[in-house]
PDB file of N, CA and C in Angstrom:
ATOM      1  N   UNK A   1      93.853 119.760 108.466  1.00  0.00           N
ATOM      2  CA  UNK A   1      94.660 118.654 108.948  1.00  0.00           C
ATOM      3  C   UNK A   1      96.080 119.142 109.240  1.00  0.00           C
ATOM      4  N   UNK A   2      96.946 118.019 108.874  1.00  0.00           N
ATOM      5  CA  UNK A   2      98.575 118.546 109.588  1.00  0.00           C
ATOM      6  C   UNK A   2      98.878 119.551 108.729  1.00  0.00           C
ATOM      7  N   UNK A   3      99.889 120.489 108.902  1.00  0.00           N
ATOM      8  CA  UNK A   3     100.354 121.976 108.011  1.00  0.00           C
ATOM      9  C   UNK A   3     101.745 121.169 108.068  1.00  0.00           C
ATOM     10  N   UNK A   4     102.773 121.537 107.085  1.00  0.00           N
ATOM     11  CA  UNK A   4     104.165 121.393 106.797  1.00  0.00           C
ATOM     12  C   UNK A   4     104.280 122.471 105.694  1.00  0.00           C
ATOM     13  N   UNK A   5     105.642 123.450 106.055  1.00  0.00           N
ATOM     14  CA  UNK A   5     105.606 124.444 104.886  1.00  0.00           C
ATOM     15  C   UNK A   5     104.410 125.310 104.450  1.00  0.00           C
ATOM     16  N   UNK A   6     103.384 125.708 105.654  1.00  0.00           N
ATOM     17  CA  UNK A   6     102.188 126.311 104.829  1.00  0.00           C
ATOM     18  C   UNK A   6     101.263 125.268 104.128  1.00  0.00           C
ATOM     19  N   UNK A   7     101.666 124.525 103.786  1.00  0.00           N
ATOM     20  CA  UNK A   7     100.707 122.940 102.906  1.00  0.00           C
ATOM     21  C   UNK A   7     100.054 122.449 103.971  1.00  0.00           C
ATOM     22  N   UNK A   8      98.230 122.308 103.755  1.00  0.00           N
ATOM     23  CA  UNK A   8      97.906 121.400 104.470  1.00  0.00           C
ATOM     24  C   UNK A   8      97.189 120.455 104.055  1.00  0.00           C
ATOM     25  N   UNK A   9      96.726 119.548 104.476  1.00  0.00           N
ATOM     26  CA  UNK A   9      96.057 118.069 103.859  1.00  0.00           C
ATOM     27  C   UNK A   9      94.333 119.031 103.723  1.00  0.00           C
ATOM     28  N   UNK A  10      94.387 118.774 102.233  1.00  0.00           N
ATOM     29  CA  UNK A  10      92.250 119.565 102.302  1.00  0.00           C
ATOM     30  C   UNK A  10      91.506 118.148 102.559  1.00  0.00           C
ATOM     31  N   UNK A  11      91.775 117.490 101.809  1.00  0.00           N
ATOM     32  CA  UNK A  11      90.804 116.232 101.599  1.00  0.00           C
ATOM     33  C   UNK A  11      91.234 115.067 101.183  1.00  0.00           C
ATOM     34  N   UNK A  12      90.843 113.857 101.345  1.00  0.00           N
ATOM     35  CA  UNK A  12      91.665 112.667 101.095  1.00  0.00           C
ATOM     36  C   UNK A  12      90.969 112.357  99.538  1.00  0.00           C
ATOM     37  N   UNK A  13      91.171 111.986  98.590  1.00  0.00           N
ATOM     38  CA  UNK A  13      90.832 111.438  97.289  1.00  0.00           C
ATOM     39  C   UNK A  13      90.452 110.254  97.136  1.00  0.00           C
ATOM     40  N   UNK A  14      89.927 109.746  97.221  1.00  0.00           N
ATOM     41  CA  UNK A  14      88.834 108.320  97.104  1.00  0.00           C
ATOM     42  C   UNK A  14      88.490 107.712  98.159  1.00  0.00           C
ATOM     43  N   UNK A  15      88.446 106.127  98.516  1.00  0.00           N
ATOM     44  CA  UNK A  15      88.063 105.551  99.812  1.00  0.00           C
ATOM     45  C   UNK A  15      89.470 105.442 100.896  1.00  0.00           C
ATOM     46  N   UNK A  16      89.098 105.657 101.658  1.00  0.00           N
ATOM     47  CA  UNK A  16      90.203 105.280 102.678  1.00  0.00           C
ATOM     48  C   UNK A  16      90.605 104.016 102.599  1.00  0.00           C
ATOM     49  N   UNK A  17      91.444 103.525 103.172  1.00  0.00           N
ATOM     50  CA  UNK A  17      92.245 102.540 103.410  1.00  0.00           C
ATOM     51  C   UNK A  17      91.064 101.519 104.228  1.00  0.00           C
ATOM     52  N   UNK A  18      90.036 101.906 105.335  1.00  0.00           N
ATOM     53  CA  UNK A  18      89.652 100.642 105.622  1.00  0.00           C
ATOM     54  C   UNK A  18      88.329 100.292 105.164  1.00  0.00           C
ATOM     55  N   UNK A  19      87.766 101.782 104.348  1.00  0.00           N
ATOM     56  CA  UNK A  19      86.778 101.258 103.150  1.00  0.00           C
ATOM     57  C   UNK A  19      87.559 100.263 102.104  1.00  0.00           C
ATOM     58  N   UNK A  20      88.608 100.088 101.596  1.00  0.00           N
ATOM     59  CA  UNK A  20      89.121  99.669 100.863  1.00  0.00           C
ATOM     60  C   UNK A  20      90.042  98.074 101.300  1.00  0.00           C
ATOM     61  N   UNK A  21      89.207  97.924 102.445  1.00  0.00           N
ATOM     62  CA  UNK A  21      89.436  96.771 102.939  1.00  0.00           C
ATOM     63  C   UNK A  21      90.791  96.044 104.359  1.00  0.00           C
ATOM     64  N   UNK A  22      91.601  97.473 104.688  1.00  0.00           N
ATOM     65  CA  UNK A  22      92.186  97.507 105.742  1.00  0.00           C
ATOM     66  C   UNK A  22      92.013  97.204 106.976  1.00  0.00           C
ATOM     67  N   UNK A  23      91.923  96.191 108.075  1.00  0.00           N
ATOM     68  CA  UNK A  23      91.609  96.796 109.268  1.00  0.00           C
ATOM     69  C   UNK A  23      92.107  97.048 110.051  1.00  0.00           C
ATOM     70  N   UNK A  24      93.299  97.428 109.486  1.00  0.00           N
ATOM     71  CA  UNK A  24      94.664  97.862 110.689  1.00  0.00           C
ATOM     72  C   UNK A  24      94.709  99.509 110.046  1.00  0.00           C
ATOM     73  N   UNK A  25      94.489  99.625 109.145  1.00  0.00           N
ATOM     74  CA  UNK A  25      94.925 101.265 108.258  1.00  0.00           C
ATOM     75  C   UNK A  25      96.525 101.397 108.681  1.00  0.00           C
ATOM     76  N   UNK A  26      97.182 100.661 108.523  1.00  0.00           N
ATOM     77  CA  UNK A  26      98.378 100.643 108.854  1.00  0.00           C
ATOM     78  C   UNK A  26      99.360 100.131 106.766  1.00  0.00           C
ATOM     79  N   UNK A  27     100.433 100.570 106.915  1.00  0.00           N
ATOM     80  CA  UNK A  27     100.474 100.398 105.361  1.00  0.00           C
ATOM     81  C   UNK A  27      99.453 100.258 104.211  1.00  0.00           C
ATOM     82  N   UNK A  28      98.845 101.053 104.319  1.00  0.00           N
ATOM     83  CA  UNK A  28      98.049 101.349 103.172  1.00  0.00           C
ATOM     84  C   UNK A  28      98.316 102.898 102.429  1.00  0.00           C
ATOM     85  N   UNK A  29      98.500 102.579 100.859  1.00  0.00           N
ATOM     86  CA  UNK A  29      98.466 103.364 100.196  1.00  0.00           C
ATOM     87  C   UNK A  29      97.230 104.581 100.038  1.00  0.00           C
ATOM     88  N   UNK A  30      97.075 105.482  99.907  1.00  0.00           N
ATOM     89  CA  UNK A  30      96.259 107.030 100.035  1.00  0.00           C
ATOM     90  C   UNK A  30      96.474 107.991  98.791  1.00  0.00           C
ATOM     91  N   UNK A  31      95.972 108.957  99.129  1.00  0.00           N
ATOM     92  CA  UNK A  31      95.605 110.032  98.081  1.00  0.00           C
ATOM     93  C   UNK A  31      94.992 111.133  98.791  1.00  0.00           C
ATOM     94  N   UNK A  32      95.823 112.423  98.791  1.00  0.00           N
ATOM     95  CA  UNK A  32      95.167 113.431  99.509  1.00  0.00           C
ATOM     96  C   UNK A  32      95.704 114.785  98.482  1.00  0.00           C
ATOM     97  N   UNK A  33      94.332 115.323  98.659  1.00  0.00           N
ATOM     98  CA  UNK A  33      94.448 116.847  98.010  1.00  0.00           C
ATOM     99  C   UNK A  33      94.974 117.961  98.857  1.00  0.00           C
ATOM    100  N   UNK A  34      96.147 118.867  98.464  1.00  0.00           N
ATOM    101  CA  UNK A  34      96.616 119.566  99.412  1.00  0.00           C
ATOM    102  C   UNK A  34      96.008 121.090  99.718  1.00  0.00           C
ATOM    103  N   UNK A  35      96.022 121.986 100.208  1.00  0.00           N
ATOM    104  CA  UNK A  35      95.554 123.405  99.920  1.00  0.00           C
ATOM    105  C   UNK A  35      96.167 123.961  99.082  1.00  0.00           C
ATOM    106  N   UNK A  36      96.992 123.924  98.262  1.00  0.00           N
ATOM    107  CA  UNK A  36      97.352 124.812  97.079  1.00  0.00           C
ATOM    108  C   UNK A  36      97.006 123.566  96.033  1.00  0.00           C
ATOM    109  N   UNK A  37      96.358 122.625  95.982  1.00  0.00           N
ATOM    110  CA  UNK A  37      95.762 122.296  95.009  1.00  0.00           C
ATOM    111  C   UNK A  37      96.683 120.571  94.468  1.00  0.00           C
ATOM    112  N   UNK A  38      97.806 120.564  94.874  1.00  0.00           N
ATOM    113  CA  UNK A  38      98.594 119.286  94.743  1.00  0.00           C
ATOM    114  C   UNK A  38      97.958 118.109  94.976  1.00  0.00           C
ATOM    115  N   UNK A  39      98.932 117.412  95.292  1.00  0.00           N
ATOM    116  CA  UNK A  39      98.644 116.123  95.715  1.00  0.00           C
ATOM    117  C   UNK A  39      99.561 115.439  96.394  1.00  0.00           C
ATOM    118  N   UNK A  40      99.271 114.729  97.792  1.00  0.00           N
ATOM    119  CA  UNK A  40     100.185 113.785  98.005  1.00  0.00           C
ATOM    120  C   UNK A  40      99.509 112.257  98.193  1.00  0.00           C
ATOM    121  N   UNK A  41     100.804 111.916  97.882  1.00  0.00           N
ATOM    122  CA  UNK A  41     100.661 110.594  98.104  1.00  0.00           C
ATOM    123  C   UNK A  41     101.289 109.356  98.969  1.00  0.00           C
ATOM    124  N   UNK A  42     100.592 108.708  99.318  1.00  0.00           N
ATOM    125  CA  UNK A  42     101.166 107.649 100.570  1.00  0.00           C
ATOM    126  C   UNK A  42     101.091 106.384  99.731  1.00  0.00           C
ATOM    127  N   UNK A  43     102.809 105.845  99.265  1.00  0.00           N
ATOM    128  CA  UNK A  43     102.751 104.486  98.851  1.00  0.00           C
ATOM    129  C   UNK A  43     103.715 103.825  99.233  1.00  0.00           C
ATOM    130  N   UNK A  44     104.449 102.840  98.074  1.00  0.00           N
ATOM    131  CA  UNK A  44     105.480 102.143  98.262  1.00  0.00           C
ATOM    132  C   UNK A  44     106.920 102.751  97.542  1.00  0.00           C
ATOM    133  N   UNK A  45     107.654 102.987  98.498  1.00  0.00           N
ATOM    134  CA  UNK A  45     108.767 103.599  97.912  1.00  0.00           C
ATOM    135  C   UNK A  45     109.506 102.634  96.795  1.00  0.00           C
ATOM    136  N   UNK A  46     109.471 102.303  95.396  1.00  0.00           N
ATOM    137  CA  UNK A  46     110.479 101.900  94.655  1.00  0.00           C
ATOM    138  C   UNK A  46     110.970 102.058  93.395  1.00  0.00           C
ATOM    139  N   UNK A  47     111.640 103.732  94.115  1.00  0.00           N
ATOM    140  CA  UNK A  47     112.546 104.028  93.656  1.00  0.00           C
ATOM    141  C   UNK A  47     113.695 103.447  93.040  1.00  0.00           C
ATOM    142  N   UNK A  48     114.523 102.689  94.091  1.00  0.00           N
ATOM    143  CA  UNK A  48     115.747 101.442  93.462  1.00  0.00           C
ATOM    144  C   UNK A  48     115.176 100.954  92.450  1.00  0.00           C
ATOM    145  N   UNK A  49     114.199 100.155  92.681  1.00  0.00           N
ATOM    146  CA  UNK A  49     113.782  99.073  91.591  1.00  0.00           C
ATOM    147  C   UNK A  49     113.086  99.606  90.478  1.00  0.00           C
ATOM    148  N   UNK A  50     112.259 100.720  90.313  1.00  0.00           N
ATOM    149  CA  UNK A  50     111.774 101.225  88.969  1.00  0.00           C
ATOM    150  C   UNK A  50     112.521 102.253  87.996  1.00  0.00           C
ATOM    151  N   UNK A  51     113.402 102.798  88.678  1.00  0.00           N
ATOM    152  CA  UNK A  51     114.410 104.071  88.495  1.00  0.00           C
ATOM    153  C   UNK A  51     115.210 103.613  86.955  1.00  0.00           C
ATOM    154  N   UNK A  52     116.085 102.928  86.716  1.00  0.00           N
ATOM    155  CA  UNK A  52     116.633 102.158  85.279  1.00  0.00           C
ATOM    156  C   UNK A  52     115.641 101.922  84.281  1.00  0.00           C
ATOM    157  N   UNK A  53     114.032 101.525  84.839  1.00  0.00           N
ATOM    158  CA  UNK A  53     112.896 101.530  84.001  1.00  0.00           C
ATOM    159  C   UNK A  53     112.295 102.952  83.216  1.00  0.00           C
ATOM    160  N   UNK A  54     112.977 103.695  83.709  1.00  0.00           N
ATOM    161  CA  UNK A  54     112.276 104.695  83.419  1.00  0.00           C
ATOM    162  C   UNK A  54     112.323 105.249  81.696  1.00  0.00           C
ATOM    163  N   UNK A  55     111.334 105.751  81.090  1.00  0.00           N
ATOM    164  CA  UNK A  55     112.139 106.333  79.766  1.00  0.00           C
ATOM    165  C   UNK A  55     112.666 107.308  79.682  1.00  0.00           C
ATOM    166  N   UNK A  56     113.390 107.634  77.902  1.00  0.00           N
ATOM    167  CA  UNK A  56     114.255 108.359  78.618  1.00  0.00           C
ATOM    168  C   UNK A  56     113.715 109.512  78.552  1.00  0.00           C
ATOM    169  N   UNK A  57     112.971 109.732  78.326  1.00  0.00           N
ATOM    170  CA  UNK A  57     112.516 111.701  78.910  1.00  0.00           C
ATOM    171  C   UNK A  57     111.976 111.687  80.092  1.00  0.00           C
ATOM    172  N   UNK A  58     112.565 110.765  80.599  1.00  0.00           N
ATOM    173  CA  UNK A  58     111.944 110.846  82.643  1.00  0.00           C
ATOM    174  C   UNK A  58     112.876 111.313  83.242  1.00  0.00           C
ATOM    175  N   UNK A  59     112.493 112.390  84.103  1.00  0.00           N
ATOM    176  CA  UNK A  59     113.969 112.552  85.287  1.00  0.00           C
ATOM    177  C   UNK A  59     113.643 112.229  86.478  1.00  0.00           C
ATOM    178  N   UNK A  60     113.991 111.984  87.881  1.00  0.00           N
ATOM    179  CA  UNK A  60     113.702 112.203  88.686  1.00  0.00           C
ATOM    180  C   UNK A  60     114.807 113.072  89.183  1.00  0.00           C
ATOM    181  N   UNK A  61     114.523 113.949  89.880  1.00  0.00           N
ATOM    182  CA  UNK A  61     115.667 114.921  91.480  1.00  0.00           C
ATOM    183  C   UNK A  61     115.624 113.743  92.124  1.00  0.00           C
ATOM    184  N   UNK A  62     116.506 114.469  92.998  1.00  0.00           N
ATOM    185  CA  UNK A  62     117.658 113.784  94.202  1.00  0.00           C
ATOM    186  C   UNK A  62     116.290 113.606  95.124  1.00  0.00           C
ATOM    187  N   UNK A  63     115.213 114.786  95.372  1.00  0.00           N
ATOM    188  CA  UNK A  63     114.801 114.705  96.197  1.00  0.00           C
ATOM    189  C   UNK A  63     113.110 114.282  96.149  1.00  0.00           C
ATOM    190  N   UNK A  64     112.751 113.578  94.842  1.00  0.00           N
ATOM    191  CA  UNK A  64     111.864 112.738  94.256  1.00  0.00           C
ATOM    192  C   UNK A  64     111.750 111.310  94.511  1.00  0.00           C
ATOM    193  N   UNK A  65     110.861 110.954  94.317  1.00  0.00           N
ATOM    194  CA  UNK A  65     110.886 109.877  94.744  1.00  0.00           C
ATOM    195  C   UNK A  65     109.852 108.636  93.942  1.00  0.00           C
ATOM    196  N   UNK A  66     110.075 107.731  93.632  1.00  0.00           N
ATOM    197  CA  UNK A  66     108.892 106.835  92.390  1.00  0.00           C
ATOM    198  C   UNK A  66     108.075 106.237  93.223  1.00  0.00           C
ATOM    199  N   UNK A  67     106.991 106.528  93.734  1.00  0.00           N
ATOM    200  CA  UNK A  67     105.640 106.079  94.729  1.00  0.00           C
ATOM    201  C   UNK A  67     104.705 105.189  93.985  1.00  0.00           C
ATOM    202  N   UNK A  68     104.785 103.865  94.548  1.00  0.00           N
ATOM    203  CA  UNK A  68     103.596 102.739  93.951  1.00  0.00           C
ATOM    204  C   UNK A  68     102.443 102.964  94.851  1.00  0.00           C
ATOM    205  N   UNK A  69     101.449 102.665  94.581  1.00  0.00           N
ATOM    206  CA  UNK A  69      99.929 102.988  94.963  1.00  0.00           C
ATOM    207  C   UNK A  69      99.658 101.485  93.870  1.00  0.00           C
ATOM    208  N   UNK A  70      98.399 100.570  94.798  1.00  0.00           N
ATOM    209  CA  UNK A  70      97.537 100.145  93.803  1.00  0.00           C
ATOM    210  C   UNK A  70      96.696 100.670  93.039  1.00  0.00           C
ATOM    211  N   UNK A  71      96.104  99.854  91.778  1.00  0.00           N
ATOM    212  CA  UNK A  71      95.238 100.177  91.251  1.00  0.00           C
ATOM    213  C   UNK A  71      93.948 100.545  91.642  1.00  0.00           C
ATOM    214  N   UNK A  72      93.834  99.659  92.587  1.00  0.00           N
ATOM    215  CA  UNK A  72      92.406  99.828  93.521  1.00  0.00           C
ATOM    216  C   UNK A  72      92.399 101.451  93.898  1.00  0.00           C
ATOM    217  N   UNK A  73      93.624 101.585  94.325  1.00  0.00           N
ATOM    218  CA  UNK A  73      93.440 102.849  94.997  1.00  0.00           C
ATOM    219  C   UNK A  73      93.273 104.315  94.135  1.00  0.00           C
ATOM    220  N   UNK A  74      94.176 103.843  93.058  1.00  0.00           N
ATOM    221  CA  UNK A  74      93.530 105.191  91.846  1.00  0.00           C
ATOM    222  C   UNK A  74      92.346 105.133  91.337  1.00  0.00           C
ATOM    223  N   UNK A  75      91.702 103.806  90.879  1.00  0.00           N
ATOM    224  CA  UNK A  75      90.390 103.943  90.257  1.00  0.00           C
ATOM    225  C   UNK A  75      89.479 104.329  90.766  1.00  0.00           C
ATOM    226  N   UNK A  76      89.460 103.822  92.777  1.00  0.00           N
ATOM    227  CA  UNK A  76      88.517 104.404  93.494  1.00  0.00           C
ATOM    228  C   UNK A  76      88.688 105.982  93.997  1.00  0.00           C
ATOM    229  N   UNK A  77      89.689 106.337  93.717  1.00  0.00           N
ATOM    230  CA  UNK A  77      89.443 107.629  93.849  1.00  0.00           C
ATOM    231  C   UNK A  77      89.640 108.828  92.582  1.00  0.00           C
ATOM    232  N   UNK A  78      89.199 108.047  91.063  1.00  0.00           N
ATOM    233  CA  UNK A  78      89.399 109.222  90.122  1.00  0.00           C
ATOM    234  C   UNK A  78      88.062 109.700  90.063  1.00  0.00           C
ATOM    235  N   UNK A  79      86.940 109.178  90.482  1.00  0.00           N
ATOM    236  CA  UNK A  79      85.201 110.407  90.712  1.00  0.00           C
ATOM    237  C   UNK A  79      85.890 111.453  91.501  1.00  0.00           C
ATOM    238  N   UNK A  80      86.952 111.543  92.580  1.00  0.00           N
ATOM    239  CA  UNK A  80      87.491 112.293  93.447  1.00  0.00           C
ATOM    240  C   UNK A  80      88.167 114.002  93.268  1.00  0.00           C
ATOM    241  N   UNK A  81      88.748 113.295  91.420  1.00  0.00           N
ATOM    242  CA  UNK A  81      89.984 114.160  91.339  1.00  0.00           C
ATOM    243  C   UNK A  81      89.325 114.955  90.841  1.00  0.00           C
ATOM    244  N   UNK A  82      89.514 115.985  90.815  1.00  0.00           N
ATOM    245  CA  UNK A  82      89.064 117.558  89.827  1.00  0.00           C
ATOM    246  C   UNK A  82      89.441 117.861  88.548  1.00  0.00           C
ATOM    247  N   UNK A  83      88.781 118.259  87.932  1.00  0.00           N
ATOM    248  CA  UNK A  83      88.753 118.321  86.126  1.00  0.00           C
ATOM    249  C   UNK A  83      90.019 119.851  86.097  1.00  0.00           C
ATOM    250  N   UNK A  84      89.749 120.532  87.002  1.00  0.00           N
ATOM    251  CA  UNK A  84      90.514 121.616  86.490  1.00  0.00           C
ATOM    252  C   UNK A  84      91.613 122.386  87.680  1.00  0.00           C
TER     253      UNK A  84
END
């Protein structure tokens, strides 16, 4: 899929967006496995609003960011994730 930095998308992690009931696939949250083994993720940026919540052994960088995903979307894709 797309490359950025050498990183490319291997595989998406659970149901897509219009298995999961989308029919625009337009704002919908995701889950994709990268080639060095990561993960990204496509959600809701809220940062502002969860950031003060955080405890305190949480940090975030400048260049981090606090990504909401539903539930739907992690449960259907943890058969997905890899044990190791």
């Amino acid at each position: 899929m797309n490359n950025c930095n050498g990183l490319t998308i291997a595989r998406r992690i659970g149901a897509s967006p219009r298995v999961r009931g989308s029919v625009t696939d337009l704002t919908c949250p995701d889950i994709f496995e990268l080639s060095d083994g990561s993960f990204a993720i496509i959600g809701t940026d809220m940062t502002e609003e969860l950031e003060s919540s955080l405890p305190g052994d949480a940090g975030r960088a400048g260049y981090e960011r606090i990504v909401v995903i539903t539930r739907e979307t992690l449960t259907l894709a943890r058969l997905d994730i890899p044990v190791n």
